[in-house]
C-alpha atoms as a PDB file:
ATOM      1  CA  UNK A   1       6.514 107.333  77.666  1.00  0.00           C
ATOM      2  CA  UNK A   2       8.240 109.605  74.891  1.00  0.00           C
ATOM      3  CA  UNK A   3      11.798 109.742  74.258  1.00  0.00           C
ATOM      4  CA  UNK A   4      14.183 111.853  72.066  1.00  0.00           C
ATOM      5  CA  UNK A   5      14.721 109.629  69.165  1.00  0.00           C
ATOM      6  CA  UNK A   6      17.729 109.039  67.196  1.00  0.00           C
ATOM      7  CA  UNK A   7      16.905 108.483  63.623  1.00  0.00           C
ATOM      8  CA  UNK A   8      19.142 108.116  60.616  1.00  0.00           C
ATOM      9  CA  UNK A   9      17.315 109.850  57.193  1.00  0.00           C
ATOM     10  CA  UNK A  10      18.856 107.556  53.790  1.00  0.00           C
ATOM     11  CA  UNK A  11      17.885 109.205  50.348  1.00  0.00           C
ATOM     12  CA  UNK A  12      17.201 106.843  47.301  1.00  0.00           C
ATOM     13  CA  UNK A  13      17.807 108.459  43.929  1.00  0.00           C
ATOM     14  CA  UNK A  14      17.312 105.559  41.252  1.00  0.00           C
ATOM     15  CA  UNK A  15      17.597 102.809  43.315  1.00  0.00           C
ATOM     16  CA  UNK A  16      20.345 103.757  45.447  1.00  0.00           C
ATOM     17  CA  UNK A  17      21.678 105.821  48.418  1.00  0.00           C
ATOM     18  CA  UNK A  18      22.760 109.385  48.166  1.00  0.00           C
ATOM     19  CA  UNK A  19      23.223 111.943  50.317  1.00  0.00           C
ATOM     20  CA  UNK A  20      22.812 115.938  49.296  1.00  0.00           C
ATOM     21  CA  UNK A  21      24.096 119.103  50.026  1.00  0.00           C
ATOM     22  CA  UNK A  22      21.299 122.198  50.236  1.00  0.00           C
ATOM     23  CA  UNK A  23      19.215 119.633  48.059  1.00  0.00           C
ATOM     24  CA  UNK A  24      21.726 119.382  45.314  1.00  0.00           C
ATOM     25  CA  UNK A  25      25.208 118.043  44.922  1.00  0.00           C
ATOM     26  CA  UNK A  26      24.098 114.693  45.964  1.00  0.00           C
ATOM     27  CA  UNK A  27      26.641 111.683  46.280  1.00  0.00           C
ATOM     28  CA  UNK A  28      26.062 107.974  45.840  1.00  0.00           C
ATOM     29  CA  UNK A  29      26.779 106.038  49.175  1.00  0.00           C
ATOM     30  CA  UNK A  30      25.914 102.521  48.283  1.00  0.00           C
ATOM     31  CA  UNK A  31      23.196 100.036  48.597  1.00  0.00           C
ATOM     32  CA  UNK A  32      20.350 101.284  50.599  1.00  0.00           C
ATOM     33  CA  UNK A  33      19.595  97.235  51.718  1.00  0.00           C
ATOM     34  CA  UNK A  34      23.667  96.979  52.599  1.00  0.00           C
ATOM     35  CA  UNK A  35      22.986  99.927  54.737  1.00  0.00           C
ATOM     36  CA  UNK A  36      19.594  98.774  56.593  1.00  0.00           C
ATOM     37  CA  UNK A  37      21.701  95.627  57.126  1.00  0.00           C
ATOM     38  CA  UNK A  38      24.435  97.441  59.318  1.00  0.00           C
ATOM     39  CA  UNK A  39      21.534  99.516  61.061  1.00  0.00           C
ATOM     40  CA  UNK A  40      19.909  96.521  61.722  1.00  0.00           C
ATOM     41  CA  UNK A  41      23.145  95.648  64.571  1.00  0.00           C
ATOM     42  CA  UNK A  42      22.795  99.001  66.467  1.00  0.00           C
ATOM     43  CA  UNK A  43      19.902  99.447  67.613  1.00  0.00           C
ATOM     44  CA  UNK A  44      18.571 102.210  65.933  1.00  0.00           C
ATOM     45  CA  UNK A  45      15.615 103.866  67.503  1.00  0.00           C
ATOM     46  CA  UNK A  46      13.772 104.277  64.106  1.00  0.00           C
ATOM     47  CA  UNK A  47      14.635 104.593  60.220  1.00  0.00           C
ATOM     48  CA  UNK A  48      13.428 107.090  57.956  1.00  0.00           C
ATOM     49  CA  UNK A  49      13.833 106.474  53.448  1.00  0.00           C
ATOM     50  CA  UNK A  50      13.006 108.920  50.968  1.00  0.00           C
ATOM     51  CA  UNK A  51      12.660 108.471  47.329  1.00  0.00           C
ATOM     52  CA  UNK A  52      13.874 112.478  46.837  1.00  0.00           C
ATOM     53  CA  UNK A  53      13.059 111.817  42.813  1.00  0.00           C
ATOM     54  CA  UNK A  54       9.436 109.963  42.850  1.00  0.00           C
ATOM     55  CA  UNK A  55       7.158 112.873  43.484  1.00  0.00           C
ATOM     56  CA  UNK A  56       9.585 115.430  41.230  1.00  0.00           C
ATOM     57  CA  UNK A  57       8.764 113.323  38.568  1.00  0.00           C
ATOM     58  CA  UNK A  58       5.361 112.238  39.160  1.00  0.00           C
ATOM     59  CA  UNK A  59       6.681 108.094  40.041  1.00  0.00           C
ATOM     60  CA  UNK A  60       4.270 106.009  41.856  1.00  0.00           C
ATOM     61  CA  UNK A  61       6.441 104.676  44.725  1.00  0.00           C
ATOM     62  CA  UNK A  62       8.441 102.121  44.195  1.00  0.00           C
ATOM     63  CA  UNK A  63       6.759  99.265  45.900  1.00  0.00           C
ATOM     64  CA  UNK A  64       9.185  96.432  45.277  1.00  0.00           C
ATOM     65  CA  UNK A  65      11.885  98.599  46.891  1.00  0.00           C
ATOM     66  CA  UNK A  66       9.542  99.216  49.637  1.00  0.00           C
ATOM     67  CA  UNK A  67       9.161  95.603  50.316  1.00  0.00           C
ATOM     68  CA  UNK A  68      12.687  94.841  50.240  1.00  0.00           C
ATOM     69  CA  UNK A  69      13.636  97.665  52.944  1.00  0.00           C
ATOM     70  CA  UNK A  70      10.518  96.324  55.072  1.00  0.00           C
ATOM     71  CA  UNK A  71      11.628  93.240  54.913  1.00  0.00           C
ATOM     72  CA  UNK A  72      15.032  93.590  56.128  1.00  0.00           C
ATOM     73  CA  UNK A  73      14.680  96.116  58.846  1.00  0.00           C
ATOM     74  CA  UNK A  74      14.401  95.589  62.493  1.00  0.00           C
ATOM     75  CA  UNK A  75      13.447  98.596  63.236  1.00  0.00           C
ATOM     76  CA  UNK A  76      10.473 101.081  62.931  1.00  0.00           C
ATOM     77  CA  UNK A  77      10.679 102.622  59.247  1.00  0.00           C
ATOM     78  CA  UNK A  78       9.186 105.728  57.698  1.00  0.00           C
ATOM     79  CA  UNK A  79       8.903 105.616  54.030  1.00  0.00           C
ATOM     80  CA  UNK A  80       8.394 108.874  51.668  1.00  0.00           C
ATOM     81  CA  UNK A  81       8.459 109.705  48.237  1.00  0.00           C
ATOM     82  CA  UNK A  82       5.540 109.613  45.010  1.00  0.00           C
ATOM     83  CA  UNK A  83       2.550 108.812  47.991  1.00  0.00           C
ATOM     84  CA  UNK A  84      -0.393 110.880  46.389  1.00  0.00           C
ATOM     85  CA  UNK A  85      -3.037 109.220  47.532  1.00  0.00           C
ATOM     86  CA  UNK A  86      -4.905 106.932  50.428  1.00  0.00           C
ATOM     87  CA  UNK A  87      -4.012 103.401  48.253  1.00  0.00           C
ATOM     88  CA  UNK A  88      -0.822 104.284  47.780  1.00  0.00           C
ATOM     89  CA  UNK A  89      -0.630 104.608  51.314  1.00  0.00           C
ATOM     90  CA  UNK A  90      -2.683 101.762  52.699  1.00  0.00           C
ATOM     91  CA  UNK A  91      -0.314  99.469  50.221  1.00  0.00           C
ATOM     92  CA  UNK A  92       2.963 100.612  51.513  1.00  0.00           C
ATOM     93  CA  UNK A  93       1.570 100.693  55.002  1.00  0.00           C
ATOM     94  CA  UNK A  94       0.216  96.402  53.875  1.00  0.00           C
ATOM     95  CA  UNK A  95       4.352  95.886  53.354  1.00  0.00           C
ATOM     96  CA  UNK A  96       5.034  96.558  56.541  1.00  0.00           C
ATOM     97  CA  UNK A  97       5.917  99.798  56.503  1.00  0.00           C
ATOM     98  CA  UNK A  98       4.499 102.054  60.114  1.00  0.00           C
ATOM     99  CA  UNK A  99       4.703 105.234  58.825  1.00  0.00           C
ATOM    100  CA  UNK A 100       4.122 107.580  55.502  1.00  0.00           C
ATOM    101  CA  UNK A 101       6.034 110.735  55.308  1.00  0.00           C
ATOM    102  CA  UNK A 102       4.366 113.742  53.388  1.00  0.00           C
ATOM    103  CA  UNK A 103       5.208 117.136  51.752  1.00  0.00           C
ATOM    104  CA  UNK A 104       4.028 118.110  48.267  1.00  0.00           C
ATOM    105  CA  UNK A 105       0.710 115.697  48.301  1.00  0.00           C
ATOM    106  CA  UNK A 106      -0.629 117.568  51.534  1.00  0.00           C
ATOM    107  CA  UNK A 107       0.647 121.016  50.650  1.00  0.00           C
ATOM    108  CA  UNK A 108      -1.047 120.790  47.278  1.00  0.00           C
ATOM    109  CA  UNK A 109      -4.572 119.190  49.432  1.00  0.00           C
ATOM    110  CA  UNK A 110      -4.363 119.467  53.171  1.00  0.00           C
ATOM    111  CA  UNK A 111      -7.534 117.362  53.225  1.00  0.00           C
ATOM    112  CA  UNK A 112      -5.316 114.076  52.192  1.00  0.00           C
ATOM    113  CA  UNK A 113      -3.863 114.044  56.047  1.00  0.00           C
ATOM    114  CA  UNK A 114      -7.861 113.526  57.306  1.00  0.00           C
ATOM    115  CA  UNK A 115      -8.272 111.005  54.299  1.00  0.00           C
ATOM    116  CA  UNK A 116      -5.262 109.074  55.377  1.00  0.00           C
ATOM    117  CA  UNK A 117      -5.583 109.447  59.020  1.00  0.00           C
ATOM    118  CA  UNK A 118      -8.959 107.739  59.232  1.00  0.00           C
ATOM    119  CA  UNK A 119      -7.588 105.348  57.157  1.00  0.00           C
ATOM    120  CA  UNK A 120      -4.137 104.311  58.964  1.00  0.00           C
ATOM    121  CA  UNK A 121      -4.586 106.520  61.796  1.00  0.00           C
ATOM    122  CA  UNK A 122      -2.617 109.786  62.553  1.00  0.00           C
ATOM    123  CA  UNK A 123       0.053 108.104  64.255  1.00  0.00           C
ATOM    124  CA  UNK A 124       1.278 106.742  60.660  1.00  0.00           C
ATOM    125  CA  UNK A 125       0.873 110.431  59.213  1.00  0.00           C
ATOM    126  CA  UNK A 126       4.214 111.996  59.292  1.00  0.00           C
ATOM    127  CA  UNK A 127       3.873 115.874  57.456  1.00  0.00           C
ATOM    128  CA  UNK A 128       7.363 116.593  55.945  1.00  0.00           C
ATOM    129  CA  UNK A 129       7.978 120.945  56.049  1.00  0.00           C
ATOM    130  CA  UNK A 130      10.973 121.701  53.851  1.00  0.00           C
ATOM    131  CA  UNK A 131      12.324 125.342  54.693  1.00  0.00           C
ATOM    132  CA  UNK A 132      14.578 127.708  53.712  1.00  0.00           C
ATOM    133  CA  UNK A 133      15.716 131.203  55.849  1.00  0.00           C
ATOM    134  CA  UNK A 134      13.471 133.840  54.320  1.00  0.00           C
ATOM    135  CA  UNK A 135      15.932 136.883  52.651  1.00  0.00           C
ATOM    136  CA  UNK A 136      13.374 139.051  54.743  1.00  0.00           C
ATOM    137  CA  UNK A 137      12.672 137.472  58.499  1.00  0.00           C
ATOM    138  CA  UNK A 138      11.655 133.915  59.396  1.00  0.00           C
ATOM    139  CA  UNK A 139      11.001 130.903  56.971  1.00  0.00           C
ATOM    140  CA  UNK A 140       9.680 129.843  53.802  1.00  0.00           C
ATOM    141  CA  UNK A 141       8.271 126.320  52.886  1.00  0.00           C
ATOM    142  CA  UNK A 142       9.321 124.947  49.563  1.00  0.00           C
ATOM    143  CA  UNK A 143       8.362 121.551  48.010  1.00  0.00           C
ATOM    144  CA  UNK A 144       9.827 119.202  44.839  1.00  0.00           C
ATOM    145  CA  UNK A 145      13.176 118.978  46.372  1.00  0.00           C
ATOM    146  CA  UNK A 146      13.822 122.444  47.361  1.00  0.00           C
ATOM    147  CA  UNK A 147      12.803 123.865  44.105  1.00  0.00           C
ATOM    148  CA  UNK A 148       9.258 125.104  44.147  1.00  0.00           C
ATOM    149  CA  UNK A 149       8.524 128.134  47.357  1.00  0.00           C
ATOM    150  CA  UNK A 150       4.523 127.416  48.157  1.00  0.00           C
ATOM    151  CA  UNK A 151       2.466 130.146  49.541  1.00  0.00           C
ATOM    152  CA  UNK A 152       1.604 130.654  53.489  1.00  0.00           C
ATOM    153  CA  UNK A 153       3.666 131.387  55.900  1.00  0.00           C
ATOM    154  CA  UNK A 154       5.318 128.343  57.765  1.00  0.00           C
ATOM    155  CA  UNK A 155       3.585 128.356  61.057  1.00  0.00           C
ATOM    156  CA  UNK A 156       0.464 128.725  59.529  1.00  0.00           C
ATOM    157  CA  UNK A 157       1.535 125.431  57.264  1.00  0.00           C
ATOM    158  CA  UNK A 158       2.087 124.309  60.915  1.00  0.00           C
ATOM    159  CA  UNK A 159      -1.590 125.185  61.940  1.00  0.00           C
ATOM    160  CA  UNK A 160      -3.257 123.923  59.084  1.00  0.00           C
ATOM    161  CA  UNK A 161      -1.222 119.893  59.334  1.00  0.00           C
ATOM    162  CA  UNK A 162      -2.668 119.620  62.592  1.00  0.00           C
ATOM    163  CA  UNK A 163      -5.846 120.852  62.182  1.00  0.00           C
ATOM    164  CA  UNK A 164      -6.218 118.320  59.352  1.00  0.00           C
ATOM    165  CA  UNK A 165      -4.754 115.349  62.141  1.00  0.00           C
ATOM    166  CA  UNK A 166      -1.195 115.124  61.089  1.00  0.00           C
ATOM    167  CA  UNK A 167       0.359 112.684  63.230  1.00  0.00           C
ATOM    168  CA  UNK A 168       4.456 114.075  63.709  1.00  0.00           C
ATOM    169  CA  UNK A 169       6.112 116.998  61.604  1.00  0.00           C
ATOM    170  CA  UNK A 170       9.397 116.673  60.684  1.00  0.00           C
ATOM    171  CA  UNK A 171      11.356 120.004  60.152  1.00  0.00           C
ATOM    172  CA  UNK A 172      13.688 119.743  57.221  1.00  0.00           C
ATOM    173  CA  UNK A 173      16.058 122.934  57.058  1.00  0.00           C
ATOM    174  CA  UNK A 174      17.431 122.816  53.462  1.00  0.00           C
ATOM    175  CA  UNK A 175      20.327 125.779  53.574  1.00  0.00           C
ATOM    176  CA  UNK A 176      21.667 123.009  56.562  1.00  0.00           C
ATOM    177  CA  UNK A 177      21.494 120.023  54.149  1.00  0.00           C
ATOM    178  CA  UNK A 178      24.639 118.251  54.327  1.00  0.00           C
ATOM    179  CA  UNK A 179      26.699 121.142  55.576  1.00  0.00           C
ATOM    180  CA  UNK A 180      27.486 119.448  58.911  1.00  0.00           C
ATOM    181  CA  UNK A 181      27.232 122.875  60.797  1.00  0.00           C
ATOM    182  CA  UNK A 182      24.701 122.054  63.299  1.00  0.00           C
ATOM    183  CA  UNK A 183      21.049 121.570  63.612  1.00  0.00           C
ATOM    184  CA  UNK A 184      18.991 125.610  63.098  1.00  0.00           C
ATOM    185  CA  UNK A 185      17.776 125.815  66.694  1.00  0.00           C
ATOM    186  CA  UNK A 186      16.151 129.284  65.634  1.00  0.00           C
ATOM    187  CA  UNK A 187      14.179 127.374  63.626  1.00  0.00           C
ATOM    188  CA  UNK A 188      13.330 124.670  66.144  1.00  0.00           C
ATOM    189  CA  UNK A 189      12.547 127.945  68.598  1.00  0.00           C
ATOM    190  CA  UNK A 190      10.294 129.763  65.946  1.00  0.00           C
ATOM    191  CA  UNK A 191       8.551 126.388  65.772  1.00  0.00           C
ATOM    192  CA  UNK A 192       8.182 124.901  68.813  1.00  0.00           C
ATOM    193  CA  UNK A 193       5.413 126.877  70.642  1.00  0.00           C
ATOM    194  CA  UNK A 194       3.241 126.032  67.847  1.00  0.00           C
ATOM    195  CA  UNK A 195       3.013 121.922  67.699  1.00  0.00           C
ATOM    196  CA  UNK A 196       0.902 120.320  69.532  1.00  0.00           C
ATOM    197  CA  UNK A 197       2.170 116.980  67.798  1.00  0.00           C
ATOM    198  CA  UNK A 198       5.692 115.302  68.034  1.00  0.00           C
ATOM    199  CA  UNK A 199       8.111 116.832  66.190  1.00  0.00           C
ATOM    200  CA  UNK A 200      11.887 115.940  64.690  1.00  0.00           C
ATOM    201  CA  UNK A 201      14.398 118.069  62.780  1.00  0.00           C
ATOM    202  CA  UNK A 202      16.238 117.393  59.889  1.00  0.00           C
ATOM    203  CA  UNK A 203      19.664 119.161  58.507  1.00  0.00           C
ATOM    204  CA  UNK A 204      23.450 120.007  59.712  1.00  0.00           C
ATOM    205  CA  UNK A 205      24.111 117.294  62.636  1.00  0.00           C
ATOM    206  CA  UNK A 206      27.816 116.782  62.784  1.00  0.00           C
ATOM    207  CA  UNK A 207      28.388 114.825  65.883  1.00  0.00           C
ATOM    208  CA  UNK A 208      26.252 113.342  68.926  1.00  0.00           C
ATOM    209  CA  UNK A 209      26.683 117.226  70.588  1.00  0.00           C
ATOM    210  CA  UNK A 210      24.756 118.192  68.411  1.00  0.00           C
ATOM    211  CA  UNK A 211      22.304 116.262  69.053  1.00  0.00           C
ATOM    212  CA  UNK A 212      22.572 116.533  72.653  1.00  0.00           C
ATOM    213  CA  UNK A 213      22.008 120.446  71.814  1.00  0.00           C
ATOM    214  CA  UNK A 214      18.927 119.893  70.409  1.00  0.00           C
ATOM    215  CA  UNK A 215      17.562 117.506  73.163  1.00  0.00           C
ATOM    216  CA  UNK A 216      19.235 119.977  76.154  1.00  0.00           C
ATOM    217  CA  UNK A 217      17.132 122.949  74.836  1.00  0.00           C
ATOM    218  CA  UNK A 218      13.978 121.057  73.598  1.00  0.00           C
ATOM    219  CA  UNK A 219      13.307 118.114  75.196  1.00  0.00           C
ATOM    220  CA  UNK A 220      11.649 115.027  73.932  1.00  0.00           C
ATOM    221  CA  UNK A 221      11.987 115.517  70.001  1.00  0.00           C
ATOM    222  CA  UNK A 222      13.357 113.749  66.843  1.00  0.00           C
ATOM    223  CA  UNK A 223      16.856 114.520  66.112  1.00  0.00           C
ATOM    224  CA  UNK A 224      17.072 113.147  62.486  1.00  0.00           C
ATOM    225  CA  UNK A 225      20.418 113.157  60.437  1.00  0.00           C
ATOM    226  CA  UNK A 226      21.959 112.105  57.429  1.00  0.00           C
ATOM    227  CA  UNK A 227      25.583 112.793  56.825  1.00  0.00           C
ATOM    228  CA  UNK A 228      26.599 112.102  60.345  1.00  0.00           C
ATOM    229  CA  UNK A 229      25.262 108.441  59.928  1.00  0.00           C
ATOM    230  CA  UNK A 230      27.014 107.882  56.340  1.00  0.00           C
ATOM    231  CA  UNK A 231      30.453 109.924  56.461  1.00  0.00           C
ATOM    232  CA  UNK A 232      33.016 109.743  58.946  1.00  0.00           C
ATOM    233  CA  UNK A 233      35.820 112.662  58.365  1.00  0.00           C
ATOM    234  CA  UNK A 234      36.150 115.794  56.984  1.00  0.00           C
ATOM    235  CA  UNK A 235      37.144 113.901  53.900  1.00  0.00           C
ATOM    236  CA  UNK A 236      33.494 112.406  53.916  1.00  0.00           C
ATOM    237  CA  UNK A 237      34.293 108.526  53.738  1.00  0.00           C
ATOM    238  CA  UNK A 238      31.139 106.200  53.321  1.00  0.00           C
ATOM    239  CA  UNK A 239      31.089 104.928  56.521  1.00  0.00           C
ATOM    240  CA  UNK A 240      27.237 103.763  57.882  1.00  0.00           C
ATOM    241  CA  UNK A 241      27.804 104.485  61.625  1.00  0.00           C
ATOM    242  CA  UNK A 242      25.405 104.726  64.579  1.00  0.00           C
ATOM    243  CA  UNK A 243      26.401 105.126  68.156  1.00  0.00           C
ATOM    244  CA  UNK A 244      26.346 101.954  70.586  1.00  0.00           C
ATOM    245  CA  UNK A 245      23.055 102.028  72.973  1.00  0.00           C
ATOM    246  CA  UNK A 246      25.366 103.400  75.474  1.00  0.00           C
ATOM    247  CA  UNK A 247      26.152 106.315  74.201  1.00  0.00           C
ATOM    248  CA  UNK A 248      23.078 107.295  73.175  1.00  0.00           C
ATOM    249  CA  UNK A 249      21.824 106.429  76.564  1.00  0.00           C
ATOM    250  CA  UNK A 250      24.076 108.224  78.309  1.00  0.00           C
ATOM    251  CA  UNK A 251      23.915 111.076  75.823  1.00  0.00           C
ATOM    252  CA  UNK A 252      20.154 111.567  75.956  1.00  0.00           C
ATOM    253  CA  UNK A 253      20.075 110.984  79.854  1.00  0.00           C
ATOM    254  CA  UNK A 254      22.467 113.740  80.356  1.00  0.00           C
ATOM    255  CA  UNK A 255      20.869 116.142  77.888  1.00  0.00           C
ATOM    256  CA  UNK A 256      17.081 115.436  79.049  1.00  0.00           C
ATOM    257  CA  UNK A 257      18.458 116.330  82.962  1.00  0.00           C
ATOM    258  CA  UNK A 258      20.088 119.324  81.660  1.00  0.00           C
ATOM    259  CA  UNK A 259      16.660 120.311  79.859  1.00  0.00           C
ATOM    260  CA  UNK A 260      14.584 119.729  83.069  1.00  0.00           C
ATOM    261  CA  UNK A 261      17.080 121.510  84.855  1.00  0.00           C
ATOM    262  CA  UNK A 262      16.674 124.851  82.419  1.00  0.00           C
ATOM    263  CA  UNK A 263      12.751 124.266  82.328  1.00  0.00           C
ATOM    264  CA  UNK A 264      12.416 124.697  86.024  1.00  0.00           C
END
């Protein structure tokens, strides 16, 4: 049965953890192994890494990091960053790694998602959209860390993953990056009618309301975050936090009712 998931999203630039704002401004906030450690006690529902500099700079991933972070985790982890192509893939996938996450390789050739889903299956497949508030109406897709605008329109970006056999999308909104000002449910809404795959959203979670936001008015989806799992404070102290099974129980309980409750 499918649940809302709760999913911290750690950044590796050179080795170690940062965290961004809007894509820049990033901060260094330890060890990413230290930090898998302390996820490791909380039960968190699943981990996602990305290396934000391999693909910018043409890297292959880095598979010795990759190994390490398998290693230690006790928990489902998603790894992006430099995957170009199916070996890439099938190698991190070998470390013990269950999913790939995507943006520039699939944007550049849709056709890689088939290639990699007959390989590892779609369910591995995660297609990463990073999107910024159009100056006009709607959203635009960008790639290489915010950088780069691609052509197409996002929903038809949307259309085209799954048609290739994307497994899960994950919705990055880059002007919330970091701000800690909520998760964009207008994008979620101008979204949502169009998946036919799991989705998860990425960008401006500053407490567990705002996650229970997202779940009350969506349902089953991924609420990803990074700041709120790193800082504690307006001051922004390193702090790797999670909440206790508990809470997120009785969080995502409450906010599922309240969903079925505005559905019917």
């Amino acid at each position: 049965m499918l649940r809302p998931r709760v999913t911290p999203c750690l950044l590796i630039r050179n080795g170690g953890l940062v965290k961004t704002r809007q894509f820049t401004d990033d901060k260094y906030v330890g060890d990413p192994i230290n930090a898998v450690k302390i996820f490791n006690e909380k039960s968190v529902d699943e981990l996602i890494v990305i290396d934000i500099d391999a693909t910018v700079y043409g890297k292959e991933p880095d598979y010795k990091l990759i190994e390490k972070l398998s290693n230690e985790t006790r928990m489902p982890l998603c790894f992006g960053g430099g995957i170009k192509n199916v070996r890439q893939a099938e190698k991190i996938i070998q470390l013990g790694v269950e999913k790939i996450s995507l943006s520039s390789a699939i944007i550049e050739r849709p056709s890689l998602i088939a290639e990699l889903a007959e390989s590892l299956g779609s369910q591995s497949i995660v297609g990463v959209l990073d999107v910024k508030k159009s100056m006009f109406k709607g959203y635009e897709v960008y790639v290489k860390n915010g950088t780069t605008k691609v052509k197409g329109s996002l929903i038809n970006w949307i259309e085209t993953f799954q048609e290739y056999g994307i497994g899960e999308i994950l919705f990055n909104a880059i002007d919330r990056d970091g701000m800690q000002n909520g998760y964009d449910l207008n994008l979620t809404s101008s979204v949502f009618a169009h998946l036919d795959v799991p989705s998860s959203y990425l960008g401006g979670a500053a407490s567990l309301a705002d996650i229970g936001q997202l779940v009350e008015k969506f349902g089953v989806v991924g609420c990803v975050a990074g700041s709120l799992f790193v800082f504690k404070g307006k001051y922004r102290a390193v702090l790797i936090n999670y909440p206790s099974f508990d809470e997120k129980y009785s969080l995502l309980t409450k906010s599922l009712n309240s969903y079925k409750n505005i559905s019917s």
